[in-house]
PDB file of N, CA and C in Angstrom:
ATOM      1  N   UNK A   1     -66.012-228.224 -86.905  1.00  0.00           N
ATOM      2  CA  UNK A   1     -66.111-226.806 -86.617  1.00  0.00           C
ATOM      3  C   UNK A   1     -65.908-226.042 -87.910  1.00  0.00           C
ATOM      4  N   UNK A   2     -66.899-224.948 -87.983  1.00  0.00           N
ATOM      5  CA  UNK A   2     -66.679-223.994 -89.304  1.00  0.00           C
ATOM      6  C   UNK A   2     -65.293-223.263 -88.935  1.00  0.00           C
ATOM      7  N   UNK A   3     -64.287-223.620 -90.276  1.00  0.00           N
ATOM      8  CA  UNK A   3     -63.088-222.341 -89.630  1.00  0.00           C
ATOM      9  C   UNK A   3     -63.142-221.054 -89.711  1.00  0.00           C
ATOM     10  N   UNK A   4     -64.455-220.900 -90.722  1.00  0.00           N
ATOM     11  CA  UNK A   4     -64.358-219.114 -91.006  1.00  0.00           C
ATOM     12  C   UNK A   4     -65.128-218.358 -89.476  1.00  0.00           C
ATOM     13  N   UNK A   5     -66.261-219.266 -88.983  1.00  0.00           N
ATOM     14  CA  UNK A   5     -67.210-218.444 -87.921  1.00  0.00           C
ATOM     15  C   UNK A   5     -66.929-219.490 -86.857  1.00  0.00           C
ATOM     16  N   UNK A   6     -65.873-220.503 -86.601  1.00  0.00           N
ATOM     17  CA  UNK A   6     -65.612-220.911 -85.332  1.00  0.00           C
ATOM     18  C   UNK A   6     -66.469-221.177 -84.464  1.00  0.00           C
ATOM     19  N   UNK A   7     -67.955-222.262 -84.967  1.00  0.00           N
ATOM     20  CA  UNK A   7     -69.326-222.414 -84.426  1.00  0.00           C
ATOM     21  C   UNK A   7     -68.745-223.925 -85.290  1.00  0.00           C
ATOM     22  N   UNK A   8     -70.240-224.315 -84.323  1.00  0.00           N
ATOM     23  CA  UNK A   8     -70.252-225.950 -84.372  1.00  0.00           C
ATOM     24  C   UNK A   8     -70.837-226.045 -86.084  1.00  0.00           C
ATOM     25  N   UNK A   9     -70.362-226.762 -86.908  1.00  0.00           N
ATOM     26  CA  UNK A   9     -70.843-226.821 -88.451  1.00  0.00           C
ATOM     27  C   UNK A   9     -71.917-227.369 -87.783  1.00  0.00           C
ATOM     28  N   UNK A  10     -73.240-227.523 -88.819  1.00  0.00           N
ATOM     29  CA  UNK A  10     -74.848-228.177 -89.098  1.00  0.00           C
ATOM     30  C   UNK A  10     -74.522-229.332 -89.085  1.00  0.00           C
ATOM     31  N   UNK A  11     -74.742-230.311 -88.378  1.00  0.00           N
ATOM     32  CA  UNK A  11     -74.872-231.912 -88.519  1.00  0.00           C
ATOM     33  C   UNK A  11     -76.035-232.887 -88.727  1.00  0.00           C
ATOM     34  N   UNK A  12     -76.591-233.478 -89.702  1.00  0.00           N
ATOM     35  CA  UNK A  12     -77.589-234.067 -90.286  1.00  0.00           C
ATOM     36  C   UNK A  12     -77.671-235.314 -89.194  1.00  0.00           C
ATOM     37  N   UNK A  13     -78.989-236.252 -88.873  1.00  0.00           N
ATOM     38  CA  UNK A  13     -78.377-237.126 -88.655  1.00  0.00           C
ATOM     39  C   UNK A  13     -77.774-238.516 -89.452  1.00  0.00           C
ATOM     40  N   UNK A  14     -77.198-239.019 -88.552  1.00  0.00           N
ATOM     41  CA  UNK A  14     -76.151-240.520 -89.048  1.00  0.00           C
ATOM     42  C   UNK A  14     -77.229-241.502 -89.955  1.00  0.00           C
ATOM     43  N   UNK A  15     -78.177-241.568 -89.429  1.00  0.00           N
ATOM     44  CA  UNK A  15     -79.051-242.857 -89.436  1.00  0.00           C
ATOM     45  C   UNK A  15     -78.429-243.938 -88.821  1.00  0.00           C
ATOM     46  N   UNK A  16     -79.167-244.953 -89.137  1.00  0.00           N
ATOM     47  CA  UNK A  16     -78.832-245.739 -88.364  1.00  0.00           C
ATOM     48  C   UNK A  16     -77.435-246.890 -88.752  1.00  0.00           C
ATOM     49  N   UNK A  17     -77.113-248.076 -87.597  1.00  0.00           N
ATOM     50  CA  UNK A  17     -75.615-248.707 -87.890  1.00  0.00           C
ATOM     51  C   UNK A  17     -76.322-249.534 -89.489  1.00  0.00           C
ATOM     52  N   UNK A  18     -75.070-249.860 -89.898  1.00  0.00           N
ATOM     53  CA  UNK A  18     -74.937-250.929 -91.310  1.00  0.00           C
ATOM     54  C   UNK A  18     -76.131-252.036 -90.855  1.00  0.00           C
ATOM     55  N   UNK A  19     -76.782-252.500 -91.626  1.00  0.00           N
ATOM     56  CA  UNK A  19     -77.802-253.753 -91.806  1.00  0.00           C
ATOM     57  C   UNK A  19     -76.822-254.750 -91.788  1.00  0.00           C
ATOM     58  N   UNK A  20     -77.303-255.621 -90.904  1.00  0.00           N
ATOM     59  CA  UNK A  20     -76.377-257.133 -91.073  1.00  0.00           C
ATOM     60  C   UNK A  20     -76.058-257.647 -92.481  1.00  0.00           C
ATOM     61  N   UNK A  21     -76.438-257.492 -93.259  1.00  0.00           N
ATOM     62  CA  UNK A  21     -76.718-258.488 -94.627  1.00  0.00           C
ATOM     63  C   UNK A  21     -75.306-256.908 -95.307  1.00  0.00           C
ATOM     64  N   UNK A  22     -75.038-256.043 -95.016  1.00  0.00           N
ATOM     65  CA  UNK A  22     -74.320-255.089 -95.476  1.00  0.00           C
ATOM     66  C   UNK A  22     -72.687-255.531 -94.807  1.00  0.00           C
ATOM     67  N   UNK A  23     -72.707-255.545 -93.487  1.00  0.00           N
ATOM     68  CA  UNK A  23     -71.931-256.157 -92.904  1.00  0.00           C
ATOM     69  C   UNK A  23     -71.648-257.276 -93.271  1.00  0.00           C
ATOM     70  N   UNK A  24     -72.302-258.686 -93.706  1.00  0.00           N
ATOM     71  CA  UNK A  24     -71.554-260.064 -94.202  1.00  0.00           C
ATOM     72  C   UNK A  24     -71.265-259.528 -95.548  1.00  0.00           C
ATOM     73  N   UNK A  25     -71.636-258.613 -96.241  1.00  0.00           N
ATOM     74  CA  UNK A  25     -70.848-258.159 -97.766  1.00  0.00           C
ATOM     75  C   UNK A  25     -69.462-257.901 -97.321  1.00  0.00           C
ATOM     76  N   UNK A  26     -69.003-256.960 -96.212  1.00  0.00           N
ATOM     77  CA  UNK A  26     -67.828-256.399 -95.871  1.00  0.00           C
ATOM     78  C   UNK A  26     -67.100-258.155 -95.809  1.00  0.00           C
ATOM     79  N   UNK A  27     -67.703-258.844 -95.031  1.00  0.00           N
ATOM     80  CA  UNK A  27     -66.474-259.617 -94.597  1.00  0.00           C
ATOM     81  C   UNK A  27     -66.187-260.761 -95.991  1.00  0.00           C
ATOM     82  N   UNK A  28     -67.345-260.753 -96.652  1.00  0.00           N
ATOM     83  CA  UNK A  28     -67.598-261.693 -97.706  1.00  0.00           C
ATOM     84  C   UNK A  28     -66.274-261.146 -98.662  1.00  0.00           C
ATOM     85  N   UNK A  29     -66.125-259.800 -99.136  1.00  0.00           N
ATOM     86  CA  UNK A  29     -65.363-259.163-100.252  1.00  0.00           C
ATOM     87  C   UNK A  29     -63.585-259.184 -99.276  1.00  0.00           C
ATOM     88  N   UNK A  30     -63.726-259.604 -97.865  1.00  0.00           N
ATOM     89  CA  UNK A  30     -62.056-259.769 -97.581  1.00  0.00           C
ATOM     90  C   UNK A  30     -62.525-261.107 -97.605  1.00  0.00           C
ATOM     91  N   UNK A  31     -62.908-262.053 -97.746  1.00  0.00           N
ATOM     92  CA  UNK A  31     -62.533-263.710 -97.868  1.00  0.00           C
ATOM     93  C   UNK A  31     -63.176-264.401 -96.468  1.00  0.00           C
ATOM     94  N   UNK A  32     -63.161-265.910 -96.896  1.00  0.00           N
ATOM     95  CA  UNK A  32     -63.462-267.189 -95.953  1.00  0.00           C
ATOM     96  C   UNK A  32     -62.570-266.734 -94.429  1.00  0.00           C
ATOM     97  N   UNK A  33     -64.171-266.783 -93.685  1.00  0.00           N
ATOM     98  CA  UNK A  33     -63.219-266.375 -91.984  1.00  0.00           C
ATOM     99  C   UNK A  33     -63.340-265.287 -91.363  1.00  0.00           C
ATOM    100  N   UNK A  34     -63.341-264.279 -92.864  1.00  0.00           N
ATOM    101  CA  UNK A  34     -63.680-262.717 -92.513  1.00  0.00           C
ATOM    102  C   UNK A  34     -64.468-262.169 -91.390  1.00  0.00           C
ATOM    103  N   UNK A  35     -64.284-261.161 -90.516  1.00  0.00           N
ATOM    104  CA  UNK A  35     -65.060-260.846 -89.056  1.00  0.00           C
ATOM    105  C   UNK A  35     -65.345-259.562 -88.883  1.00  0.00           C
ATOM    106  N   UNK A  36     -66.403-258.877 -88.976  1.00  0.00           N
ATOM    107  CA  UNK A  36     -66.665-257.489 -88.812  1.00  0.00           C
ATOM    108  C   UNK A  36     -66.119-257.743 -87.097  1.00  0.00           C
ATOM    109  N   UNK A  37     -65.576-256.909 -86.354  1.00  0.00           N
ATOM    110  CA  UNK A  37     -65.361-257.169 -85.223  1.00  0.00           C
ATOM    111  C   UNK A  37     -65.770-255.610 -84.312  1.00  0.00           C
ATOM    112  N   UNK A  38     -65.377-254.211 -85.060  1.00  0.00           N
ATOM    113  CA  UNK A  38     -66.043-253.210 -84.315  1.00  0.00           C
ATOM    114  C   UNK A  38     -66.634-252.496 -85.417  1.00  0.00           C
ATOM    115  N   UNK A  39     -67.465-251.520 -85.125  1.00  0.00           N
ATOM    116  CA  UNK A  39     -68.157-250.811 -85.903  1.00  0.00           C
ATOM    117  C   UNK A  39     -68.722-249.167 -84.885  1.00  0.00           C
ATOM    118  N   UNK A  40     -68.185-247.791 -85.834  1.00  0.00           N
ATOM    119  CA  UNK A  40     -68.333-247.257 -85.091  1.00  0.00           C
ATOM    120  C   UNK A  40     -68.898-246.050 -86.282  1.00  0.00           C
ATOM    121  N   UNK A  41     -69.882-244.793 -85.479  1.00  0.00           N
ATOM    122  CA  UNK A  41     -70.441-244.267 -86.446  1.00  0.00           C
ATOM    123  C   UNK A  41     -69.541-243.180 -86.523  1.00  0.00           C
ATOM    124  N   UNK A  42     -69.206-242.370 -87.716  1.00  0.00           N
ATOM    125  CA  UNK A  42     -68.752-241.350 -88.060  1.00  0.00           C
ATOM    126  C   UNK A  42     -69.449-239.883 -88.534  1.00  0.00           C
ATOM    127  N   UNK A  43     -68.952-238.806 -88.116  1.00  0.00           N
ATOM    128  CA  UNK A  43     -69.333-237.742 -88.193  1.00  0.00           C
ATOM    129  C   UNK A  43     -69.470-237.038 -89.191  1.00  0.00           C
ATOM    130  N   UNK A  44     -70.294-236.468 -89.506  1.00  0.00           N
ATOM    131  CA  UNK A  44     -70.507-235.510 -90.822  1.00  0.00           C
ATOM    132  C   UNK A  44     -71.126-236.112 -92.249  1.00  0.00           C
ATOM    133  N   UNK A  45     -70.819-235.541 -92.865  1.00  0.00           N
ATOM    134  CA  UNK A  45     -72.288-236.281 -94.051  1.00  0.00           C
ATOM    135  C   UNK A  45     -73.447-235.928 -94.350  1.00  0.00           C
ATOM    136  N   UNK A  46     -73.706-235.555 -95.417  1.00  0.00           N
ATOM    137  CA  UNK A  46     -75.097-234.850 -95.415  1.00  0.00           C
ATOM    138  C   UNK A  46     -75.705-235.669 -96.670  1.00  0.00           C
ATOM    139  N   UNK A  47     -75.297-235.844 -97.425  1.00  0.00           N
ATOM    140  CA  UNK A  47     -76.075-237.465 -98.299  1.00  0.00           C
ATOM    141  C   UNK A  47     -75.373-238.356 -97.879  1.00  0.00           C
ATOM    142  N   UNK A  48     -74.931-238.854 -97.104  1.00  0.00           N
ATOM    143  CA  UNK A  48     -74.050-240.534 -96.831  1.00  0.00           C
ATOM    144  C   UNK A  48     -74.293-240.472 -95.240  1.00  0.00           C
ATOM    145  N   UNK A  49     -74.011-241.831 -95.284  1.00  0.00           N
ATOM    146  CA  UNK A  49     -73.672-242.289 -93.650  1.00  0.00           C
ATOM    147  C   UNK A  49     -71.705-243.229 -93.806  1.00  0.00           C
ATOM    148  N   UNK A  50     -71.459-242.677 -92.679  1.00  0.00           N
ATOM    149  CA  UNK A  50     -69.908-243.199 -92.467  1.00  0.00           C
ATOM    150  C   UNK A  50     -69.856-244.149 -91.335  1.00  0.00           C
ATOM    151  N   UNK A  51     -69.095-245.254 -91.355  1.00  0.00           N
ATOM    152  CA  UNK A  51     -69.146-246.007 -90.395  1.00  0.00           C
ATOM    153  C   UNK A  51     -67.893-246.914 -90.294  1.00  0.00           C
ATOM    154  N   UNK A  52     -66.963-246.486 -89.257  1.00  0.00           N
ATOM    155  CA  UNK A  52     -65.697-246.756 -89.174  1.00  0.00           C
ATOM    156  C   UNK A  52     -65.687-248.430 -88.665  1.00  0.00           C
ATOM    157  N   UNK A  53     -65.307-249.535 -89.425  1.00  0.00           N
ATOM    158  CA  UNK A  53     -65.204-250.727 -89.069  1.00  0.00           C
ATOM    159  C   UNK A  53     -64.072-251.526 -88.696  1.00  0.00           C
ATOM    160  N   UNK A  54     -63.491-252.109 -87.839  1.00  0.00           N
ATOM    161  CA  UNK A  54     -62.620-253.177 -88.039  1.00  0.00           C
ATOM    162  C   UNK A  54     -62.799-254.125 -88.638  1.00  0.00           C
ATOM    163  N   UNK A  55     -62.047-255.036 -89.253  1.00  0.00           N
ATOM    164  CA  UNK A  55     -62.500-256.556 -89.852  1.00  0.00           C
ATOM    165  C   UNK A  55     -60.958-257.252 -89.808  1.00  0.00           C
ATOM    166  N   UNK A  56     -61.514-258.864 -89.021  1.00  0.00           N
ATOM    167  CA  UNK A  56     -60.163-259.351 -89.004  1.00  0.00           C
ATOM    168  C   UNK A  56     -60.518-260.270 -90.078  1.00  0.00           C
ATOM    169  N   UNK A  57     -59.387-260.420 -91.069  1.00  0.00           N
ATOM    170  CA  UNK A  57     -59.691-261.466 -91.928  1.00  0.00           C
ATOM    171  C   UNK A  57     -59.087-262.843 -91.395  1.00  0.00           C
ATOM    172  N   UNK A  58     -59.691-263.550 -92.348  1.00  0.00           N
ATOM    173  CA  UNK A  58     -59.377-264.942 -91.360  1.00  0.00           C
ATOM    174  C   UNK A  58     -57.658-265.498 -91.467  1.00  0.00           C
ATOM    175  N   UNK A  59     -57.240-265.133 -91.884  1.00  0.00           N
ATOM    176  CA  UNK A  59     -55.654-265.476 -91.831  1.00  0.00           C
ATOM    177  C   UNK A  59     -55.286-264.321 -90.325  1.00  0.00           C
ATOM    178  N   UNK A  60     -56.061-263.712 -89.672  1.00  0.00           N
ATOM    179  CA  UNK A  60     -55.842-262.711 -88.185  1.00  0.00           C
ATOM    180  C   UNK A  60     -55.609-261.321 -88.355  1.00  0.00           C
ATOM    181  N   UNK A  61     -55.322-260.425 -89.955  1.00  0.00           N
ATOM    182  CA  UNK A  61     -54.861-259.423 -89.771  1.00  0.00           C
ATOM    183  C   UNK A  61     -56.465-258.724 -90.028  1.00  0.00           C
ATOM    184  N   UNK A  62     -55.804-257.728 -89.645  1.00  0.00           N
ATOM    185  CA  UNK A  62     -56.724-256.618 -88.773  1.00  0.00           C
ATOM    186  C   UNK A  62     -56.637-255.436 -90.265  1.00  0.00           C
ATOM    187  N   UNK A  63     -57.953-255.286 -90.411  1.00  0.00           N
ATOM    188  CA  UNK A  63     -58.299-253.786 -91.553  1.00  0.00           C
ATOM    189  C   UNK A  63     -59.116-253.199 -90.925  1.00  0.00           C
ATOM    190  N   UNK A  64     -58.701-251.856 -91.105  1.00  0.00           N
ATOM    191  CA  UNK A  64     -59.566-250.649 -90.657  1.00  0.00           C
ATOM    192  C   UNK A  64     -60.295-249.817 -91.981  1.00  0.00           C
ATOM    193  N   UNK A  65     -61.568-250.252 -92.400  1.00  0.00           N
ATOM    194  CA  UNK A  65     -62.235-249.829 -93.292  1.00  0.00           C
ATOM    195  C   UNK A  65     -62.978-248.343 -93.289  1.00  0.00           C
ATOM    196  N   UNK A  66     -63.852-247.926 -93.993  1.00  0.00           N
ATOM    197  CA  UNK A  66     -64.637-247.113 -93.804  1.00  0.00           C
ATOM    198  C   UNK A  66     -66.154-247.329 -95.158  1.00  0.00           C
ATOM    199  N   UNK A  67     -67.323-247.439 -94.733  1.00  0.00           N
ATOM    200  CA  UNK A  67     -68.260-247.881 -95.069  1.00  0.00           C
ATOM    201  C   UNK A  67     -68.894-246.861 -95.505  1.00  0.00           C
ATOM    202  N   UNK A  68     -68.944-246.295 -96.143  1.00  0.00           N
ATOM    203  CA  UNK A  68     -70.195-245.395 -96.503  1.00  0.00           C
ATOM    204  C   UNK A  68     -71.475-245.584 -97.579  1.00  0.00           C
ATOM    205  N   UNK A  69     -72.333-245.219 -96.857  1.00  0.00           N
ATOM    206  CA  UNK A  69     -73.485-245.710 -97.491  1.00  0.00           C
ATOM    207  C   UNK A  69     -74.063-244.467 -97.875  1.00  0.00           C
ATOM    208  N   UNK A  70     -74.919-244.132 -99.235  1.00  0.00           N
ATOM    209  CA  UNK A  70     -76.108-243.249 -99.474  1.00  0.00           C
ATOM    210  C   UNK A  70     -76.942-242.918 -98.613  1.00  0.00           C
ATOM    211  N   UNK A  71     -77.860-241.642 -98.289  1.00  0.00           N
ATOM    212  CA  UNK A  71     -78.763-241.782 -97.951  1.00  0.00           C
ATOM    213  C   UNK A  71     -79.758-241.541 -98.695  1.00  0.00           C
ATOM    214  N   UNK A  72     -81.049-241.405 -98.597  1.00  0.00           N
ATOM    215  CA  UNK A  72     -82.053-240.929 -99.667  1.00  0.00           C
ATOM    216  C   UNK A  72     -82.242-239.571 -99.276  1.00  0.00           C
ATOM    217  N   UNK A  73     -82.921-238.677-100.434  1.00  0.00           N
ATOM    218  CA  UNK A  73     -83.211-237.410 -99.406  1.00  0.00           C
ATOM    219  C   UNK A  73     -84.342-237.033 -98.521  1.00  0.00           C
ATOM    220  N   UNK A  74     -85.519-238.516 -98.500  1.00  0.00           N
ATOM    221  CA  UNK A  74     -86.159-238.059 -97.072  1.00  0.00           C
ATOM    222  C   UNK A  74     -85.834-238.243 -95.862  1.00  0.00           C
ATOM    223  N   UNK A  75     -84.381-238.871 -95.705  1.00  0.00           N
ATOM    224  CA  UNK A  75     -83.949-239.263 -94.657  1.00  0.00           C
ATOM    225  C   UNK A  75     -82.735-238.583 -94.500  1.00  0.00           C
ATOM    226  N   UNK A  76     -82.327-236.945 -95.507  1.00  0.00           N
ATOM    227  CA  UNK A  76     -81.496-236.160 -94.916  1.00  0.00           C
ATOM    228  C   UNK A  76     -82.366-235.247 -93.796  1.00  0.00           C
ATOM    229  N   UNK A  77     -83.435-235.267 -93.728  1.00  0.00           N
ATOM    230  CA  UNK A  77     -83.728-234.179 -92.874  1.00  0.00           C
ATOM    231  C   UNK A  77     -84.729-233.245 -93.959  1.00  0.00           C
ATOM    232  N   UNK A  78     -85.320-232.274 -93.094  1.00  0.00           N
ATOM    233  CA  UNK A  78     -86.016-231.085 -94.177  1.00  0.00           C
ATOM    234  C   UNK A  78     -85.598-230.295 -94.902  1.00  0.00           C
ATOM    235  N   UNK A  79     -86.336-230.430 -95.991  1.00  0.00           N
ATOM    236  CA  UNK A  79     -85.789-229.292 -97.724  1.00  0.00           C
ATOM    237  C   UNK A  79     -85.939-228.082 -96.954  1.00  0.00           C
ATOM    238  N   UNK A  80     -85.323-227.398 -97.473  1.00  0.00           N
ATOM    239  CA  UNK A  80     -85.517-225.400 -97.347  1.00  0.00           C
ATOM    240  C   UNK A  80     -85.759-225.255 -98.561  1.00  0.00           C
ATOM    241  N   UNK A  81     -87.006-224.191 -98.165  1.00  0.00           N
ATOM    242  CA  UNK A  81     -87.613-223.502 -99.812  1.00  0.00           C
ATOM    243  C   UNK A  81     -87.276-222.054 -99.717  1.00  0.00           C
ATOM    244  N   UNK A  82     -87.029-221.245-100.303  1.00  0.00           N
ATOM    245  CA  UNK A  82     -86.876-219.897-100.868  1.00  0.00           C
ATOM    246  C   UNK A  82     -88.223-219.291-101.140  1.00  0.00           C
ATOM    247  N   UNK A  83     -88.571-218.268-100.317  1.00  0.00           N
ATOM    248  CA  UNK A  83     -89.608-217.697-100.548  1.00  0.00           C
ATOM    249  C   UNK A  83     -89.804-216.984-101.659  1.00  0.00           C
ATOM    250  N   UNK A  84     -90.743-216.982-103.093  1.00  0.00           N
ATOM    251  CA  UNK A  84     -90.826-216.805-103.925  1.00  0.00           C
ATOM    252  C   UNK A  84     -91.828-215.542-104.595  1.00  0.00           C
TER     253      UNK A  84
END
C-alpha cells in the first residue's frame, strides 16, 4: 500500500516460479542432501522476481531463503513514453 495516497501501490507481474536447474543451484550451494522443499512467490518488484524458499539441508535443518532473480525489461511490462 502507498502510505502517502493509501491505494493499492502498481504491481508488475512476478513471472514465473524458479527453473529447476535454478533450484538444484539453491540446494547445490547448501551441500550433499540439500532439498528445496517449499517455494513461494513474493510481492513487489519491478526489475526482479522474489521467491520465498525453504531448504532442508541434509544434516535436517531448515533455511528460509529468499531468491531473487532479474528480470529483463520486456518482461517488466510496457515502457511509458512522454509525449514530445
Amino acid at each position: 500500500m502507498d502510505q502517502v495516497t493509501h491505494t493499492q501501490a502498481p504491481c508488475l507481474p512476478t513471472g514465473g516460479p524458479p527453473a529447476p536447474a535454478a533450484l538444484r543451484w539453491v540446494e547445490e550451494c547448501l551441500g550433499k542432501g540439500a532439498e528445496v522443499r517449499t517455494v513461494r512467490a513474493l510481492p513487489g518488484g519491478t526489475a526482479h522476481t522474489n521467491h520465498a524458499l525453504l531448504v532442508e539441508s541434509g544434516s535436517g535443518s531448515a533455511h528460509r531463503l529468499v531468491l531473487r532473480r532479474w528480470t529483463s525489461r520486456e518482461t517488466t511490462g510496457p515502457r511509458r513514453h512522454s509525449a514530445t
